[in-house]
Protein backbone atom coordinates (compact mmCIF):
# COMPACT_ATOMS: atom_id res chain seq x y z
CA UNK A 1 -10.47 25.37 22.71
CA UNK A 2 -13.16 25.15 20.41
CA UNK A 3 -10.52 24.96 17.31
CA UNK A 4 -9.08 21.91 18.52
CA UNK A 5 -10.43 18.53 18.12
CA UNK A 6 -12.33 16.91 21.45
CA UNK A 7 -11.19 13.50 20.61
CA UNK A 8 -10.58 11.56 17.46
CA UNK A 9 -11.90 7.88 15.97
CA UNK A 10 -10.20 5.55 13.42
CA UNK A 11 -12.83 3.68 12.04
CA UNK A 12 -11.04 0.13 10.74
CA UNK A 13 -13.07 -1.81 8.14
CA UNK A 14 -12.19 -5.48 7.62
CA UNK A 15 -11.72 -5.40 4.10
CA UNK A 16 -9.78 -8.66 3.37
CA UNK A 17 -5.97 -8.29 2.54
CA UNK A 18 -6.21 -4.55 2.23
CA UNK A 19 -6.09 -1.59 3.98
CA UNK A 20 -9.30 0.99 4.39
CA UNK A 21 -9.73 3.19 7.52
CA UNK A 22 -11.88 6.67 7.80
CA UNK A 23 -9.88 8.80 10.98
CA UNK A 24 -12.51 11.21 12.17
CA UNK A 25 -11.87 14.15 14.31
CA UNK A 26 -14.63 15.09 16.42
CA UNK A 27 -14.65 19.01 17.31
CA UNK A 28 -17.36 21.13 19.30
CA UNK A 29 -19.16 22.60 15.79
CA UNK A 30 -19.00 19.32 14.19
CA UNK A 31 -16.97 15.78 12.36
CA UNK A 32 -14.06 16.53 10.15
CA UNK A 33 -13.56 13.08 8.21
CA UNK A 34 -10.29 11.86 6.26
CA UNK A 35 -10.42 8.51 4.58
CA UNK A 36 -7.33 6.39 4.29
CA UNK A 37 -6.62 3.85 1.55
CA UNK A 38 -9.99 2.10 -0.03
CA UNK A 39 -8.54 -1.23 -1.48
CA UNK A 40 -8.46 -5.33 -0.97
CA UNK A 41 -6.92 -8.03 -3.35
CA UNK A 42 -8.59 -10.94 -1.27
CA UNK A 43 -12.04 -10.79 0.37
CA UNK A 44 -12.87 -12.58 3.63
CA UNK A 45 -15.23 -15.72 2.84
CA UNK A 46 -18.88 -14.59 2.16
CA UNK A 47 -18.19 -10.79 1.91
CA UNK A 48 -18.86 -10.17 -2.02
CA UNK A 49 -20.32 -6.85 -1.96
CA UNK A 50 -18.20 -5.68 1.27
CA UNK A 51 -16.61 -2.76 -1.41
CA UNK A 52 -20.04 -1.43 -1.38
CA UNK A 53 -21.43 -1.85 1.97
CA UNK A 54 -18.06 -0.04 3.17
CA UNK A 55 -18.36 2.86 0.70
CA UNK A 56 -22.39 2.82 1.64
CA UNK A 57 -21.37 3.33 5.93
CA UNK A 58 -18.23 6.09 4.41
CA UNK A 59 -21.08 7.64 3.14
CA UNK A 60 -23.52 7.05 5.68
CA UNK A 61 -21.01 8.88 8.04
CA UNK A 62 -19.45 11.59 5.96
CA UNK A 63 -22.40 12.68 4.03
CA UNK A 64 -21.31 14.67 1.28
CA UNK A 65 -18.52 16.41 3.52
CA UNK A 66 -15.38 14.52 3.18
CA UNK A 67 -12.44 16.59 4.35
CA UNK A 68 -9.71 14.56 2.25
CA UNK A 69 -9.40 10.84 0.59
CA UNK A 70 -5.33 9.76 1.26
CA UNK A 71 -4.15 6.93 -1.39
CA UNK A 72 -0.91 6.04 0.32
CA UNK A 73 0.43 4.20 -2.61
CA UNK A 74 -1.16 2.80 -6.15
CA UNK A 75 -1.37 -0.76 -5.11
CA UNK A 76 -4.59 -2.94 -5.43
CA UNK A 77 -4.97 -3.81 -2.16
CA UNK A 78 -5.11 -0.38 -1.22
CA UNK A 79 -6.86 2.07 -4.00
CA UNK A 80 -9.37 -1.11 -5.74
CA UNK A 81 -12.18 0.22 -3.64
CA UNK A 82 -12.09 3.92 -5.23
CA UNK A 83 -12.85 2.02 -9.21
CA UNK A 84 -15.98 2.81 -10.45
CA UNK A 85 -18.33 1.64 -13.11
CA UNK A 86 -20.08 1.76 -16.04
CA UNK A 87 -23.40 2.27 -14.35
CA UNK A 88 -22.28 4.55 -12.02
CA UNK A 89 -22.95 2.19 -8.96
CA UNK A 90 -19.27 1.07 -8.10
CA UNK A 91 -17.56 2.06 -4.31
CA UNK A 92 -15.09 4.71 -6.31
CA UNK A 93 -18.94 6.36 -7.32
CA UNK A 94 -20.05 6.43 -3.66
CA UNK A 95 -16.80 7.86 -2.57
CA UNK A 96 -16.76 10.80 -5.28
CA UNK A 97 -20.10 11.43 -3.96
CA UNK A 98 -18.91 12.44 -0.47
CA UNK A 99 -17.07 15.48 -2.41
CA UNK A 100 -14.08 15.05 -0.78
CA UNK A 101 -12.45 18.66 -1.00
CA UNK A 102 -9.12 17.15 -1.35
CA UNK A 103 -6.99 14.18 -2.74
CA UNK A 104 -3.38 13.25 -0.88
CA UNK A 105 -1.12 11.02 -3.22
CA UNK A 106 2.53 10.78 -2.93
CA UNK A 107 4.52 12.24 -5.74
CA UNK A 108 5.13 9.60 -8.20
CA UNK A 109 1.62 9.95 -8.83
CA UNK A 110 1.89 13.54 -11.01
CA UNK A 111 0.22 12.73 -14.48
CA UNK A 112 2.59 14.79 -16.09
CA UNK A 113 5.53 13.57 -14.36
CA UNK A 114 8.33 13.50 -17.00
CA UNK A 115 9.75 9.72 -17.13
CA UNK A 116 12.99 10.93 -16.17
CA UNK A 117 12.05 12.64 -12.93
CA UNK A 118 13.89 12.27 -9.43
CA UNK A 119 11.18 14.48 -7.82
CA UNK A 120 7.67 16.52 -8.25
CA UNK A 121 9.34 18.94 -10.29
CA UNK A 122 12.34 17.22 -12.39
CA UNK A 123 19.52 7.61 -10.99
CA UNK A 124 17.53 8.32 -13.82
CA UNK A 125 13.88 6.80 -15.05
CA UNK A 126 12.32 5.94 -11.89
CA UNK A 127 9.13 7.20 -13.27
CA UNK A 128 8.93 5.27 -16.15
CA UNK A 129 10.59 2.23 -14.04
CA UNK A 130 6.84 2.60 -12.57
CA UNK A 131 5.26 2.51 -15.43
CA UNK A 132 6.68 -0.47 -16.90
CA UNK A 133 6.32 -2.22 -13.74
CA UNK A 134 2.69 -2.67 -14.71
CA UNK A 135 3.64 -3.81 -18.07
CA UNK A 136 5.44 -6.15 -16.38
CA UNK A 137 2.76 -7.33 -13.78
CA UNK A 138 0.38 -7.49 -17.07
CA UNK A 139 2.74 -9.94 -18.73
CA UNK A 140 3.13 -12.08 -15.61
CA UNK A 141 -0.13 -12.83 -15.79
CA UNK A 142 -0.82 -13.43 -18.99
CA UNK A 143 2.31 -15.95 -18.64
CA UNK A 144 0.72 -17.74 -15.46
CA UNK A 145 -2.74 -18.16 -17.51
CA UNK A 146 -0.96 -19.80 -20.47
CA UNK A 147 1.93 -21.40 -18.80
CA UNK A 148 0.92 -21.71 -14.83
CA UNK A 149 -0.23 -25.87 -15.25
CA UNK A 150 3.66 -26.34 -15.24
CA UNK A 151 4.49 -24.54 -12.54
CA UNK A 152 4.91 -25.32 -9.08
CA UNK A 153 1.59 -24.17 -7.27
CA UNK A 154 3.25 -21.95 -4.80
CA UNK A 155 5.33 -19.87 -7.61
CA UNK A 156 1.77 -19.59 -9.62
CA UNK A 157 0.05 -18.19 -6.98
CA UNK A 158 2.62 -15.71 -5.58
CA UNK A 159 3.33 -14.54 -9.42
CA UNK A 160 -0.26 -14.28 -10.00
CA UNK A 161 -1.29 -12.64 -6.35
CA UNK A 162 1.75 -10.00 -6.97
CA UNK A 163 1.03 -9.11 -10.55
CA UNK A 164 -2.63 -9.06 -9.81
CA UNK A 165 -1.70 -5.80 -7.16
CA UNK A 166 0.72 -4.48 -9.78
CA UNK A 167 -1.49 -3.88 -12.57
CA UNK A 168 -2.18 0.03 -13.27
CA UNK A 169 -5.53 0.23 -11.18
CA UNK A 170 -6.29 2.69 -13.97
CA UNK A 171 -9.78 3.36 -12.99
CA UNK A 172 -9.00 4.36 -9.55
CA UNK A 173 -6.65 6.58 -10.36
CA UNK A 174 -8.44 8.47 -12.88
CA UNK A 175 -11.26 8.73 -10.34
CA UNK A 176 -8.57 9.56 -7.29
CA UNK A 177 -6.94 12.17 -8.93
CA UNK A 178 -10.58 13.95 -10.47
CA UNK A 179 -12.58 13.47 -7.29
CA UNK A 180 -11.21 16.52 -4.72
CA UNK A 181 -12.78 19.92 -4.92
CA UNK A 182 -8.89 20.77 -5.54
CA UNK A 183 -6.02 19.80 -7.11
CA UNK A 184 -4.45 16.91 -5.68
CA UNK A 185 -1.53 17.28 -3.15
CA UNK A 186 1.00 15.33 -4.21
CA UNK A 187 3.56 14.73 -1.15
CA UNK A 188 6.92 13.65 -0.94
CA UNK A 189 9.10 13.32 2.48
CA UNK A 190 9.09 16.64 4.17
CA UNK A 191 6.50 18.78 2.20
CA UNK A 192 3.74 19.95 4.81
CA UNK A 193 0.35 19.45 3.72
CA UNK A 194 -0.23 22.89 4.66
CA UNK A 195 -4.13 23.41 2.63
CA UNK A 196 -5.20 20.02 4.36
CA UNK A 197 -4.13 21.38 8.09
CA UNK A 198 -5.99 24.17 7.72
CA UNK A 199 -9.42 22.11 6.92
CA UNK A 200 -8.28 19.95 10.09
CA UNK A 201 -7.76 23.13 12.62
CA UNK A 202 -5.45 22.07 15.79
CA UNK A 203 -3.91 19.30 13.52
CA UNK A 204 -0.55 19.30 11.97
CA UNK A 205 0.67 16.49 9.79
CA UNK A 206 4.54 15.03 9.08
CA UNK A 207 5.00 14.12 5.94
CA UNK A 208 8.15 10.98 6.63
CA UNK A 209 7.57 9.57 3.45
CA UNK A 210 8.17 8.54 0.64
CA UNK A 211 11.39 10.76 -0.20
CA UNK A 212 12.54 11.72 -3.52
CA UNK A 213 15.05 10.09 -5.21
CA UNK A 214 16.99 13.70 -4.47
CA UNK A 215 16.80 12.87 -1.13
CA UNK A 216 18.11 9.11 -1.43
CA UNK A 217 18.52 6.63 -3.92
CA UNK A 218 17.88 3.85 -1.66
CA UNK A 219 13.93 3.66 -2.50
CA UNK A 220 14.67 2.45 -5.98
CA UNK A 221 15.20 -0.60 -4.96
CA UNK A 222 16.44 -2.42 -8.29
CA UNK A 223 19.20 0.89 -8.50
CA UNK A 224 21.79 -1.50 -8.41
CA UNK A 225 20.42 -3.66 -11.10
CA UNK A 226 20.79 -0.59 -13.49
CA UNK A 227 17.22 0.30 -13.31
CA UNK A 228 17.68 2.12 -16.89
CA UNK A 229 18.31 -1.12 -18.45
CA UNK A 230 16.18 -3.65 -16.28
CA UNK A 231 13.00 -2.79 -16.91
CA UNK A 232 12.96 -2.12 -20.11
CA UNK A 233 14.81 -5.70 -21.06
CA UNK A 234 12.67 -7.70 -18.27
CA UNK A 235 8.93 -5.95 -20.14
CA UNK A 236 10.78 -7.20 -23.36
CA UNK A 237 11.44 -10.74 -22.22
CA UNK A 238 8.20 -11.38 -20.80
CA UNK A 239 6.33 -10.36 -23.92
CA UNK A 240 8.52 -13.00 -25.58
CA UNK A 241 7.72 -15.40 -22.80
CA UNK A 242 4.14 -14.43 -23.79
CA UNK A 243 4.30 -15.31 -27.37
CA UNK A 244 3.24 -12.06 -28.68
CA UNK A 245 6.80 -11.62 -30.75
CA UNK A 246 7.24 -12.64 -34.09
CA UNK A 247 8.92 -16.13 -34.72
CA UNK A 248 12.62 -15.47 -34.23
CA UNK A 249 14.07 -18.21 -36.75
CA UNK A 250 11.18 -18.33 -39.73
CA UNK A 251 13.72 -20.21 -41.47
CA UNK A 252 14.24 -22.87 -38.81
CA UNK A 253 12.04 -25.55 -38.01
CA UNK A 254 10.49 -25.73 -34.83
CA UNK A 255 8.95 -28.83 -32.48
CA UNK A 256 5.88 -29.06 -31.22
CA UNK A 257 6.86 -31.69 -28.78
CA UNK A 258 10.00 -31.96 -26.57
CA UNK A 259 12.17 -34.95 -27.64
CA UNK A 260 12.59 -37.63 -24.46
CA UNK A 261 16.75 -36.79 -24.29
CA UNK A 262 15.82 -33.26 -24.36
CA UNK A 263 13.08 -33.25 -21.55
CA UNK A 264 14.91 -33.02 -18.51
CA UNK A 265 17.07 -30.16 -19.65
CA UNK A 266 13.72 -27.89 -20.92
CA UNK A 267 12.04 -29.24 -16.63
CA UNK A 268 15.05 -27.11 -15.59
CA UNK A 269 14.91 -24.15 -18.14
CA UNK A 270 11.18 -23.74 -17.06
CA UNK A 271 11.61 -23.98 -13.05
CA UNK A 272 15.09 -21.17 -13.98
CA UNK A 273 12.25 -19.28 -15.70
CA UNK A 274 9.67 -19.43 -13.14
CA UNK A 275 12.18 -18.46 -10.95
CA UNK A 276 13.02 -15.59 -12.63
CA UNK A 277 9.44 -14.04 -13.21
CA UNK A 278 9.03 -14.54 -9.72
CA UNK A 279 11.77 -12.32 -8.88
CA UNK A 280 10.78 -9.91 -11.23
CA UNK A 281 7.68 -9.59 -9.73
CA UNK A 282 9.07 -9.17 -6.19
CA UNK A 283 11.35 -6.82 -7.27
CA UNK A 284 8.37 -4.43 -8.55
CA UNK A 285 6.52 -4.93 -5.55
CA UNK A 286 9.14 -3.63 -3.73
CA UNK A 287 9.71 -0.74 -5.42
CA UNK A 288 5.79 0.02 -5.19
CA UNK A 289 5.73 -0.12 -1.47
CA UNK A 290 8.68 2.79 -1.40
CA UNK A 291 6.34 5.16 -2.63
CA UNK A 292 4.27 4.96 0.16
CA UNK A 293 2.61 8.03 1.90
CA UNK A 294 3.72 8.20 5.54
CA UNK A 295 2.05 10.59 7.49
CA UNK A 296 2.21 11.07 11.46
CA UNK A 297 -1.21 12.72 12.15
CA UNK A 298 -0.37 15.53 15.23
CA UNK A 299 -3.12 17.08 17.82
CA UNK A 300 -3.38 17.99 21.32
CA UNK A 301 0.00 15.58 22.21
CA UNK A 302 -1.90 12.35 20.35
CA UNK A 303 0.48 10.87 17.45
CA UNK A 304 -1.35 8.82 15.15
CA UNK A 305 1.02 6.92 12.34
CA UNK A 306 -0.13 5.59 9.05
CA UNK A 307 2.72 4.42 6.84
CA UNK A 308 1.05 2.53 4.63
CA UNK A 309 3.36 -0.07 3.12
CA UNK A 310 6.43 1.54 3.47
CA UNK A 311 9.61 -0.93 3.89
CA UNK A 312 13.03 -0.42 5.87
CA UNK A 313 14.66 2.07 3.04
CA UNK A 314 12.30 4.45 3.49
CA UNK A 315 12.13 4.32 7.20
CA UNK A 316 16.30 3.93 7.06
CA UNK A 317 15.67 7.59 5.50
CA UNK A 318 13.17 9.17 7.77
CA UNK A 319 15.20 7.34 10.89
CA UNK A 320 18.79 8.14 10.00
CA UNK A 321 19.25 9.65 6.95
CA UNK A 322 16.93 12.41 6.52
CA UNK A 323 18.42 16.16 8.19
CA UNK A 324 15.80 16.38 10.43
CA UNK A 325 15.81 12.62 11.48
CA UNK A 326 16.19 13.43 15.16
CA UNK A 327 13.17 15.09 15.00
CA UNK A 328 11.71 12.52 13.08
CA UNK A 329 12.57 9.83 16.02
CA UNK A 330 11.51 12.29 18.96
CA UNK A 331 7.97 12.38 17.77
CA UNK A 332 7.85 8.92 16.65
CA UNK A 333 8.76 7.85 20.13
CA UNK A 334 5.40 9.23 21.09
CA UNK A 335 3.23 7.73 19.34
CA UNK A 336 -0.06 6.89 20.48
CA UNK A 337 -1.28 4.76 17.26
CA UNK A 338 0.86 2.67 14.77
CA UNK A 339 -1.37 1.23 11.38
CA UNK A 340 0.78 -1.54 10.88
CA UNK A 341 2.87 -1.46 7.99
CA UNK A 342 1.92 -3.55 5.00
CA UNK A 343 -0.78 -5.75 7.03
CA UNK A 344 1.70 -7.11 9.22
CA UNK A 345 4.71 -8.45 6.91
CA UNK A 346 8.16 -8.48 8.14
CA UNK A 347 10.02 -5.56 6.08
CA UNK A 348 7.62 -3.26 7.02
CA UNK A 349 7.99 -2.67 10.23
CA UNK A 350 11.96 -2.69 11.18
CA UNK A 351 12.83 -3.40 14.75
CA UNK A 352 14.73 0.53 14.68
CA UNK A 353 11.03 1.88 14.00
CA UNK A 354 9.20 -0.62 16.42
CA UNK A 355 11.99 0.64 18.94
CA UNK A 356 11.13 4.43 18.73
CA UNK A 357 7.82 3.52 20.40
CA UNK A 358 7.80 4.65 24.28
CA UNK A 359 4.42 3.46 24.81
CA UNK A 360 4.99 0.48 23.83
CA UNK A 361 4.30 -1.61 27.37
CA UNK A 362 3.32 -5.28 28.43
CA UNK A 363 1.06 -3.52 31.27
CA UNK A 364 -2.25 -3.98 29.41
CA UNK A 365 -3.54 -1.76 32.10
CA UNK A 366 -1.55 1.37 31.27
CA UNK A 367 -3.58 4.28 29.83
CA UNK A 368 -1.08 5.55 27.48
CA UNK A 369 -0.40 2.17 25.95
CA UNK A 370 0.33 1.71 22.20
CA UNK A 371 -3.03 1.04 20.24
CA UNK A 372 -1.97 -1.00 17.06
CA UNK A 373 -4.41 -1.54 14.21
CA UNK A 374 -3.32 -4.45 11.54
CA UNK A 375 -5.62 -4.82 8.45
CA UNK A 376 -4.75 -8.15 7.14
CA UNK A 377 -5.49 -12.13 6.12
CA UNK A 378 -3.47 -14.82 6.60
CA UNK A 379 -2.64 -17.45 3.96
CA UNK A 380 -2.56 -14.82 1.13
CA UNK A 381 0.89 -13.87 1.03
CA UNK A 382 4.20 -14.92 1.64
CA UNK A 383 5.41 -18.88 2.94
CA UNK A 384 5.55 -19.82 6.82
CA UNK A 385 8.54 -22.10 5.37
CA UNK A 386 10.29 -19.10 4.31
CA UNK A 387 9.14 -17.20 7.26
CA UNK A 388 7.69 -14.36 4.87
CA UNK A 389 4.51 -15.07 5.65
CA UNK A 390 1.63 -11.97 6.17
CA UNK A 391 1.02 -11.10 8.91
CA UNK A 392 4.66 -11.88 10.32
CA UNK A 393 4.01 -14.60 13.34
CA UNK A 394 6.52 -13.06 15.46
CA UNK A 395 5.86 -9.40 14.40
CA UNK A 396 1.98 -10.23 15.55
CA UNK A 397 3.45 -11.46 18.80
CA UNK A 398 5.04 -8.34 19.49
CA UNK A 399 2.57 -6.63 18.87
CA UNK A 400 0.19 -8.75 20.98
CA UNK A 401 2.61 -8.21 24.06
CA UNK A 402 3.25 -4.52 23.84
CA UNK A 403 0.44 -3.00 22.15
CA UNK A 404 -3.17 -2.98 22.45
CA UNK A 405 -3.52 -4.86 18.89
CA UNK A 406 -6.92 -4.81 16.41
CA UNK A 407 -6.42 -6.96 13.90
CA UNK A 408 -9.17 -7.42 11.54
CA UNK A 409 -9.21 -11.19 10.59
CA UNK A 410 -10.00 -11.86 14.11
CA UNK A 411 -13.67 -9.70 13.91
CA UNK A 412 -16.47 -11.37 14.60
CA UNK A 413 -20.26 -10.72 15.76
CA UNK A 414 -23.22 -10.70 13.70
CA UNK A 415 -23.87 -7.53 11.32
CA UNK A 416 -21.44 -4.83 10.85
CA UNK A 417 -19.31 -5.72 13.91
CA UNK A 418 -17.90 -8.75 11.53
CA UNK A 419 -16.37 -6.07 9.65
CA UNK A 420 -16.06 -2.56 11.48
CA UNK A 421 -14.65 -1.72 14.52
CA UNK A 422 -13.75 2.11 16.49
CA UNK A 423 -10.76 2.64 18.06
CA UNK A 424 -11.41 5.97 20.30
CA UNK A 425 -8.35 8.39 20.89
CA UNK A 426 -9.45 10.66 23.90
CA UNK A 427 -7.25 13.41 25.35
């Protein structure tokens, strides 16, 4: 009995519009910590140096014994927190300091991925689709600095919010992927994370996503936009947009100023364009959330689930599609914990997951009621108008009525209880 955990913690830190959570499993001879996602794009008000005090209490509870760091997917809002800096002093420092003895990142992530691969080891060009993504995201914000005074507010702030989590993150990465004791596991749907089990005794971990494009096609989102072609001619056009091409008519001459019979017709080009580069932009965020880490934590009968952003085609995979989805749905249905998917937006959590939960209950005194944890802010992403906004009103509802929800923009106390909070698991 000893070799099994005797209950396990999730410690949830408010970290903005971000995700950061250390998942602790307590055993007789001692704490075996795993630290999920570091990262925020948007602080609450008045919490400048939260990065640190978070890595500072990581470190204050790990020591220098961290079992694993997980990096569910390279977005800001979910790796910033691992950067470090020139002085040494940043959160990514603290982190590495814990010596975590591993590093869990899904399999897009290989260095030495060829640009042509559909998985670890090998539609066409999803890997360097990724990389030019952040080309892209680099360009879109170069375009809203120069440009973004005549655009509508709302597109300038959704182009710059989504480029701003698009861009490489290259620091955190180069940190993620050096920090473990080992190589780092990189994961794709069905690969057991055998080496980290074995650190975790009594624990066994599902590995539901994200799959290889092997498996389906389905998480390249922009497939049927000829993905070959897309990204390549999209990075191209922005870089025009951005005025770093050479003069395409030298010959010609050009106007500084817009003629008055000409000025309504170049209004519409530039709200077409803004348009555009919005889309773009959506398109690559997307694609980024498919290759998020989903992993169903398993001990003792508990199921803890942390998809990280994953949207509905890789669920559609893990649900339907997969071989093994059957299983897949028979030990989703018993899930004790859900981290809500992408801090609470609407494509993250499909009704035919959020239907797979049996203990899911309006009885908020059952004792094997769902325990929901969303790590969010309002008003940073998405339109109530369109109802995209994050976190989802009716999702939150739902999740208000059938689970026993945490969500982190509604902490408050004095000290750390405005931005941590336990949520025990006992057997």
């Amino acid at each position: 009995m000893g070799r099994t955990p005797t209950k396990i913690t999730l410690r949830t830190y408010q970290v903005g519009f971000g995700d950061c959570f250390l998942l602790t499993f307590h055993y007789a001879q001692g704490d075996k910590h795993v630290l999920i996602d570091f990262g925020s794009t948007k602080l609450p008000a008045g919490a400048g140096t939260r990065m640190l005090d978070v890595a500072n209490d990581i470190k204050a509870r790990v020591g220098d014994d961290l079992v694993a760091v997980v990096a569910t997917h390279r977005h800001k809002d979910h790796i910033s927190g691992f950067a470090t800096s020139k002085g040494g002093k940043g959160p990514g420092d603290i982190i590495r300091q814990c010596k975590p003895r591993m590093v869990l990142l899904p399999w897009t992530e290989q260095p030495n991925l060829p640009v042509d691969a559909t998985a670890p080891t090998g539609m066409r060009s999803f890997a360097r689709d990724l990389v030019n993504m952040h080309t892209v995201a680099e360009h879109a914000l170069e375009i809203v600095a120069k440009d973004g005074r005549h655009m509508a507010p709302t597109y300038a702030e959704e182009i710059e919010f989504i480029g701003d989590d698009n861009l490489a993150n290259k620091s955190a990465i180069k940190n993620l992927v050096t920090m473990g004791q080992r190589k780092p596991l990189y994961l794709s749907y069905g690969k057991r994370p055998s080496a980290l089990e074995k650190l975790l005794p009594g624990v066994k971990i599902d590995v539901l996503g994200p799959p290889t494009l092997e498996q389906t096609e389905t998480i390249s989102t922009q497939a049927s936009e000829d993905p070959d072609e897309f990204w390549q001619l999209q990075a191209l056009a922005t870089e025009l947009a951005a005025g770093s091409a050479k003069k395409l008519f030298p010959r010609y001459q050009t106007h500084t100023e817009i003629p008055p019979d000409a000025r309504w017709f170049c209004d519409r080009i530039d709200k077409l364009t803004t348009q555009q580069l919005l889309s773009i932009v959506r398109t690559l965020d997307r694609a980024l959330n498919n290759t998020s880490l989903i992993l169903l934590f398993r001990a003792r009968g508990k199921r803890l689930l942390f998809p990280g952003d994953a949207q509905i085609e890789t669920w559609r995979y893990a649900l339907r599609e997969a071989r093994d989805s059957a299983r897949n749905r028979r030990e989703l249905a018993a899930t004790d914990l859900y981290k809500v998917g992408h801090h609470g937006s609407r494509n993250a959590t499909p009704r035919s997951l959020w239907d797979q939960f049996d203990k899911r209950s309006t009885k908020k005194t059952s004792g094997t009621r769902l325990k929901s944890v969303m790590s969010t802010l309002p008003g940073v992403h998405g339109h109530e108008s369109r109802n995209t906004e994050v976190p989802r009103q009716s999702l939150a509802d739902e999740l208000e009525r059938k689970s026993e929800l945490l969500r982190t923009d509604m902490f408050k106390g004095k000290g750390t209880e405005k931005w941590i909070r336990d949520v025990e698991i006992d057997f």
